[in-house]
N, C-alpha and C. Protein backbone atom coordinates (compact mmCIF):
# COMPACT_ATOMS: atom_id res chain seq x y z
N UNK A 1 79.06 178.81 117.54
CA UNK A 1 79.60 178.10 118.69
C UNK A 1 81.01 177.65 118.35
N UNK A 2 81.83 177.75 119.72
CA UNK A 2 83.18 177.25 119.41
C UNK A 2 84.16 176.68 120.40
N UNK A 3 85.37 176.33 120.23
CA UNK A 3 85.56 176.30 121.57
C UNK A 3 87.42 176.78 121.44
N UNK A 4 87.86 177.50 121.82
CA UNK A 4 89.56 178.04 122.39
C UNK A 4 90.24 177.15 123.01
N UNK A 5 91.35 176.89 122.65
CA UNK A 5 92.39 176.39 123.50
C UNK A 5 93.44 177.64 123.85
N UNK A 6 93.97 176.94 124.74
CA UNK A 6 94.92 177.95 125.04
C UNK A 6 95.74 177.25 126.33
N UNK A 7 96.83 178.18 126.81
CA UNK A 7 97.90 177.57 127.37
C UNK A 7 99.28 176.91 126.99
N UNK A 8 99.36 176.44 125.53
CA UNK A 8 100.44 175.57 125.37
C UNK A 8 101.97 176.94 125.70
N UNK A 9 102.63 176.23 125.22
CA UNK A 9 103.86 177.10 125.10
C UNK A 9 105.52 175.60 125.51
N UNK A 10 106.24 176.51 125.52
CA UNK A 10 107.49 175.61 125.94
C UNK A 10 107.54 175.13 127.30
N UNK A 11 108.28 173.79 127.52
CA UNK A 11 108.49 173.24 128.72
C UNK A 11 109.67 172.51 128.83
N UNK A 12 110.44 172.47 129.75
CA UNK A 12 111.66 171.17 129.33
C UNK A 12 111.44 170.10 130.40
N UNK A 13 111.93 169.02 129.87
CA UNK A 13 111.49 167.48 129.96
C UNK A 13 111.09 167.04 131.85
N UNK A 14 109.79 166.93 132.03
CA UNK A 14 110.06 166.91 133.88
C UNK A 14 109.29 168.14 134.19
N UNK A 15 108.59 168.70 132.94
CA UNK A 15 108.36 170.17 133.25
C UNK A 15 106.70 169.92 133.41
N UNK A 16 106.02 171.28 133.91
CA UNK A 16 104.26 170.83 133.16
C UNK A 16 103.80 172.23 132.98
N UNK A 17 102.33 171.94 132.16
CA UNK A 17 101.60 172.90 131.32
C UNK A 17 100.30 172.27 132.08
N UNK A 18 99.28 173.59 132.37
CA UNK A 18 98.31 173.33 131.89
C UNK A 18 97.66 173.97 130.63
N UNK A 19 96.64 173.41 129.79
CA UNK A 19 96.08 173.70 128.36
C UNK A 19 94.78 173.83 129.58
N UNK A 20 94.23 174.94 128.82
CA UNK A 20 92.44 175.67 128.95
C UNK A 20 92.03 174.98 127.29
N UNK A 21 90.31 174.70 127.60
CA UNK A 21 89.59 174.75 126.68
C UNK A 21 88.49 175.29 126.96
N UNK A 22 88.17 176.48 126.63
CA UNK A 22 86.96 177.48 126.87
C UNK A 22 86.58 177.53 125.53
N UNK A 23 84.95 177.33 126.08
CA UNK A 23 83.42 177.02 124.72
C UNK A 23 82.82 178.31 124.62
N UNK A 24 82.59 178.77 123.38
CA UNK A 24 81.76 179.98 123.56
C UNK A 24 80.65 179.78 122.46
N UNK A 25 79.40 180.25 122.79
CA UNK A 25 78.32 179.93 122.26
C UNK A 25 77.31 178.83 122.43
N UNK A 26 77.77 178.09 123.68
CA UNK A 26 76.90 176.65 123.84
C UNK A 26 77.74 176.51 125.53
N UNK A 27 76.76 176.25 125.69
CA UNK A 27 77.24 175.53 127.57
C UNK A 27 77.73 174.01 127.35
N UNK A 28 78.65 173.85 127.83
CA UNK A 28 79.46 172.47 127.85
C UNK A 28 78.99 171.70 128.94
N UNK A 29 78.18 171.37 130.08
CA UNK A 29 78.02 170.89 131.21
C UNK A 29 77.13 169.85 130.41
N UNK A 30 76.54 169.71 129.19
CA UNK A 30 75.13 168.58 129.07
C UNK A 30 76.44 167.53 127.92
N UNK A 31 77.94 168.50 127.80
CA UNK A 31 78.45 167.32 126.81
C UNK A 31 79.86 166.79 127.54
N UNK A 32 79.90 165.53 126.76
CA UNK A 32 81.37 164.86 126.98
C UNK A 32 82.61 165.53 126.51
N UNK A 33 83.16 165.69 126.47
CA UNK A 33 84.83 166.44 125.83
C UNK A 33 85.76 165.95 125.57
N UNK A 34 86.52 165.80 124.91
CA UNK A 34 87.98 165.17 124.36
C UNK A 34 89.22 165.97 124.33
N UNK A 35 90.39 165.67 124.74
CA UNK A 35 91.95 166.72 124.44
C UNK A 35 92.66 165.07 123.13
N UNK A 36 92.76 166.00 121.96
CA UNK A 36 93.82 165.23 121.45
C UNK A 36 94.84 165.74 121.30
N UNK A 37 96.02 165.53 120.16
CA UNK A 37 97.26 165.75 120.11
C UNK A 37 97.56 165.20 118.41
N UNK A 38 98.23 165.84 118.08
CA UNK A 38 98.91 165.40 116.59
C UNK A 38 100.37 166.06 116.78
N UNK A 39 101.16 165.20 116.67
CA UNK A 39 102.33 165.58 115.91
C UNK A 39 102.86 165.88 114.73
N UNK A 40 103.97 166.31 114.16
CA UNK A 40 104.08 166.54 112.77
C UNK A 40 104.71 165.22 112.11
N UNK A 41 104.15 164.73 111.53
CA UNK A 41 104.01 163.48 110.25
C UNK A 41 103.48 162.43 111.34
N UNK A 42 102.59 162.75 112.06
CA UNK A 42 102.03 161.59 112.54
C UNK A 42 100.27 161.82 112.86
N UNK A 43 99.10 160.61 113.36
CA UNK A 43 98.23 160.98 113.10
C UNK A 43 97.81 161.79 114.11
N UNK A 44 96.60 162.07 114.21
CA UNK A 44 96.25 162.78 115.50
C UNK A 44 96.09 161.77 116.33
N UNK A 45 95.84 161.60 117.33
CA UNK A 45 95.56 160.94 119.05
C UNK A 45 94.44 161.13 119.74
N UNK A 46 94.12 160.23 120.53
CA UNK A 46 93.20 160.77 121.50
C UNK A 46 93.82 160.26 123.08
N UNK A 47 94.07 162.21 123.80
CA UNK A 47 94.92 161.90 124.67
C UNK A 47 93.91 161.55 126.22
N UNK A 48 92.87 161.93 126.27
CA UNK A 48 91.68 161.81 127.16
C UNK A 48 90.50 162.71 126.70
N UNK A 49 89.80 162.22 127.28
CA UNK A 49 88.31 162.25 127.75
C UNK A 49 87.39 162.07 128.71
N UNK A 50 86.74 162.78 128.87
CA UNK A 50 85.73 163.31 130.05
C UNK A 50 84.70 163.50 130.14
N UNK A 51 83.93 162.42 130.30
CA UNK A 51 82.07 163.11 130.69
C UNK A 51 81.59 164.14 131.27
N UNK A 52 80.30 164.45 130.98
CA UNK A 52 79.96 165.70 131.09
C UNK A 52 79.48 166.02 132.25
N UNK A 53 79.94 165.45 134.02
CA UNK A 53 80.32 165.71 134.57
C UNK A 53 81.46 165.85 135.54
N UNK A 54 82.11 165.03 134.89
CA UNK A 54 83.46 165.21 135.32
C UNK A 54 84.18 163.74 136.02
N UNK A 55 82.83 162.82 135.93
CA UNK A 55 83.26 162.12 137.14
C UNK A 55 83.53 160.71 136.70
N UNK A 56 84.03 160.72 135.01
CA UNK A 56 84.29 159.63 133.96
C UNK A 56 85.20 159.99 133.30
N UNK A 57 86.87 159.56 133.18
CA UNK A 57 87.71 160.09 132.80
C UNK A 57 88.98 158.65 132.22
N UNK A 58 88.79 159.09 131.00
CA UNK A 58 90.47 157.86 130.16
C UNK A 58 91.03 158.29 129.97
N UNK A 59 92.27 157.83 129.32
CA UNK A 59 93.54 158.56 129.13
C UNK A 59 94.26 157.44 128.03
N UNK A 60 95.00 158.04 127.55
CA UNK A 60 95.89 157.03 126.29
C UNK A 60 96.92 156.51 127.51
N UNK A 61 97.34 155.18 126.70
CA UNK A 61 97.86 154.35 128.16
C UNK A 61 99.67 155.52 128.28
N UNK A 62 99.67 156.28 126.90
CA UNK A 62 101.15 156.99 126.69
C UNK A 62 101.21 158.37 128.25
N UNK A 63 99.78 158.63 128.35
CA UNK A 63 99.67 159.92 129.29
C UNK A 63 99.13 159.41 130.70
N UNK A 64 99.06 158.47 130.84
CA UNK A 64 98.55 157.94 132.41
C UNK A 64 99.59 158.23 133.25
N UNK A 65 99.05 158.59 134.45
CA UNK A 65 99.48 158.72 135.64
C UNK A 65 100.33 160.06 135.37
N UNK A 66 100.45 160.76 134.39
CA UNK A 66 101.22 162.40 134.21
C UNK A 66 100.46 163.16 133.88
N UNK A 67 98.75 162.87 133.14
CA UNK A 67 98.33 163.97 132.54
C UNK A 67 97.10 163.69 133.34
N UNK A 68 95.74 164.94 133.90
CA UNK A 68 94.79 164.87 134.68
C UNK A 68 94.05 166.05 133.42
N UNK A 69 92.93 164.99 133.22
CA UNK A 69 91.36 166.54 132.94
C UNK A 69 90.63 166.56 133.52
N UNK A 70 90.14 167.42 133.41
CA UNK A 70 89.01 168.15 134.37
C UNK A 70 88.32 169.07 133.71
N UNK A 71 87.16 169.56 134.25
CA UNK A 71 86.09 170.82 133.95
C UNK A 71 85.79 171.43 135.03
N UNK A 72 85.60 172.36 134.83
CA UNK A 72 84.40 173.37 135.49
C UNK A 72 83.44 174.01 134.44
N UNK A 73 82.59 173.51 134.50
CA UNK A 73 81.32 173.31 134.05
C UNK A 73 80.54 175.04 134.03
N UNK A 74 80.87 175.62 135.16
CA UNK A 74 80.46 176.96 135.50
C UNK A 74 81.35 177.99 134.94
N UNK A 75 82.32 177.33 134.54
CA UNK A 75 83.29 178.25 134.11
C UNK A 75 83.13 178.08 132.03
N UNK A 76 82.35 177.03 131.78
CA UNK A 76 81.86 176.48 130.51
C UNK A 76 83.64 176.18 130.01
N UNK A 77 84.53 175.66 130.83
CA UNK A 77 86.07 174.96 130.48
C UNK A 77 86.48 173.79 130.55
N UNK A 78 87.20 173.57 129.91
CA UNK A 78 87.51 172.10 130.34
C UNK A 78 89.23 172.36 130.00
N UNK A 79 90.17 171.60 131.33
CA UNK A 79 91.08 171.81 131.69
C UNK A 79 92.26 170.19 131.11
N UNK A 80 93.65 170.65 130.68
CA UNK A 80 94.51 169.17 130.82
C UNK A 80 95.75 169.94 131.44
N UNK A 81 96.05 169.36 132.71
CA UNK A 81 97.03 169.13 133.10
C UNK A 81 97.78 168.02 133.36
N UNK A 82 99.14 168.69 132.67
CA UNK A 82 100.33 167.71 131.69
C UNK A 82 101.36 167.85 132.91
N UNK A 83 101.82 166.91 134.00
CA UNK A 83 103.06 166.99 134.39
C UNK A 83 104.56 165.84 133.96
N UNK A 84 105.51 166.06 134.20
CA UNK A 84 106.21 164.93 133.73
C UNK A 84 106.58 164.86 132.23
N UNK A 85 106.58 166.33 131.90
CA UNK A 85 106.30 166.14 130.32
C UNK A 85 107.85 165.66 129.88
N UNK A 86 107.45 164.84 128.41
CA UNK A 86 108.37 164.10 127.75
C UNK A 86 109.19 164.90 126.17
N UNK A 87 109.62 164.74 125.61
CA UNK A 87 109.75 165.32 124.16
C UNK A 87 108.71 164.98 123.38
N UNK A 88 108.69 162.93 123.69
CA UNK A 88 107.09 163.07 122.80
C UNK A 88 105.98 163.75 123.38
N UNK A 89 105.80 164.37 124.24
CA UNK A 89 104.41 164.69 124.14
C UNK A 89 104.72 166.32 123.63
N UNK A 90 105.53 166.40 122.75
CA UNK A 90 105.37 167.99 121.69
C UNK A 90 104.40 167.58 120.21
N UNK A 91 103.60 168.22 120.22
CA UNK A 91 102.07 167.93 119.49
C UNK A 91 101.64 169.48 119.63
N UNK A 92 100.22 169.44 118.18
CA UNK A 92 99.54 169.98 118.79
C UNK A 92 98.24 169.82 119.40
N UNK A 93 97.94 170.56 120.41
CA UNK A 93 96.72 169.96 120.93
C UNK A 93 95.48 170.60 120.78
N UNK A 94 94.76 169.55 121.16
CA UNK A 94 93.24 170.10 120.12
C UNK A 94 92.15 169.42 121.28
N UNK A 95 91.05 170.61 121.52
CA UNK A 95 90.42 170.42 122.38
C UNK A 95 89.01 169.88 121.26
N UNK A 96 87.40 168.55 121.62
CA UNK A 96 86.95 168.20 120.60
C UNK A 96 85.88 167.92 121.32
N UNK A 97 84.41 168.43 120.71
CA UNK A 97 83.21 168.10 121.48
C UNK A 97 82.32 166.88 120.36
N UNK A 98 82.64 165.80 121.03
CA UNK A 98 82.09 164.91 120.00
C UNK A 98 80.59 164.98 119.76
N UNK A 99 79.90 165.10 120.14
CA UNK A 99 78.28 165.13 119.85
C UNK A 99 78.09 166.30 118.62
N UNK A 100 78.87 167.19 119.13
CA UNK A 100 78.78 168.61 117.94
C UNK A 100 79.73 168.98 116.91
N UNK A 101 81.18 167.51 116.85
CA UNK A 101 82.46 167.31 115.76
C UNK A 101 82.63 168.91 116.00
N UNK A 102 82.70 169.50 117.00
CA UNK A 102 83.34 170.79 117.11
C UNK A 102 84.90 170.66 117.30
N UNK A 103 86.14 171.02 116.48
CA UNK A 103 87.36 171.19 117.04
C UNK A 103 87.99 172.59 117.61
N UNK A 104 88.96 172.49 118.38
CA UNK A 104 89.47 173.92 118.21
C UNK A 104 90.32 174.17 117.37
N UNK A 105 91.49 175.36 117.37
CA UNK A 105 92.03 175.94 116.39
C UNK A 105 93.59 174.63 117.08
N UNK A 106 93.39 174.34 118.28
CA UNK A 106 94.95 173.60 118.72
C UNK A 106 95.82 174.64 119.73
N UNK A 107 96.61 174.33 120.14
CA UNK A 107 97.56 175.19 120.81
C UNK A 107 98.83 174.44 121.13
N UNK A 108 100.11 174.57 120.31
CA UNK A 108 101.45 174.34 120.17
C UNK A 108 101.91 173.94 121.56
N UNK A 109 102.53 172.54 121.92
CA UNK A 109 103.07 172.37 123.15
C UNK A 109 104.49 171.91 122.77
N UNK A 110 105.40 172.12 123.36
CA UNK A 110 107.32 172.04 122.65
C UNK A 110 107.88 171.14 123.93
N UNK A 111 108.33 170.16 124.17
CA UNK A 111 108.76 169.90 125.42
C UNK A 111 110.34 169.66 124.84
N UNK A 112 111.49 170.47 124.86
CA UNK A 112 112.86 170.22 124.75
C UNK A 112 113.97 170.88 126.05
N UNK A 113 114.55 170.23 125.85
CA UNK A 113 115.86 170.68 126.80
C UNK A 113 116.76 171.87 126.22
């Protein structure tokens, strides 16, 4: 079992991304989910989280009101869309199923001008 990220890439400041997190080997609809973030020389983060139906959702007070997650459950994904992006939010991001300490591999997000 595992789970992919994918989506990051470059953006400049004002710009947005969405990041995919697709699970393979286990259905995600019975768990909660997490998107963090680490930068380089700093710790990792926790940028939100989402119950396992969708309808319980936090956010670090740094990504409120710019960043939205979501799932589709049928699609076994879980989605972050980033608008408004900043320089700090260049990290990498890491999709995390806490019940099963499953991480992904991350996927590089760059926000510069």
């Amino acid at each position: 079992a595992r789970v992919v990220e994918s989506g990051g890439g470059s953006a400049q400041p004002g710009g947005s991304l969405t990041l995919s997190c697709t699970a393979s080997g286990f259905t995600i609809s019975a768990y909660a989910m997490r998107w963090y973030r680490q930068a380089p020389g700093k710790e990792r983060e926790l940028v939100a989280h989402i119950n396992s139906v969708g309808n319980r959702k936090n956010y670090a007070d740094s990504v409120k009101g710019r960043f939205t997650v979501s799932r589709d459950n049928r699609k076994n994904t879980m989605y972050l869309q980033m608008s408004s992006l900043k320089p700090e939010d260049t990290a990498r991001y890491y999709c995390y199923v806490p019940l099963y300490d499953y991480w992904g591999q991350g996927t590089q997000v760059t926000v510069s001008s």
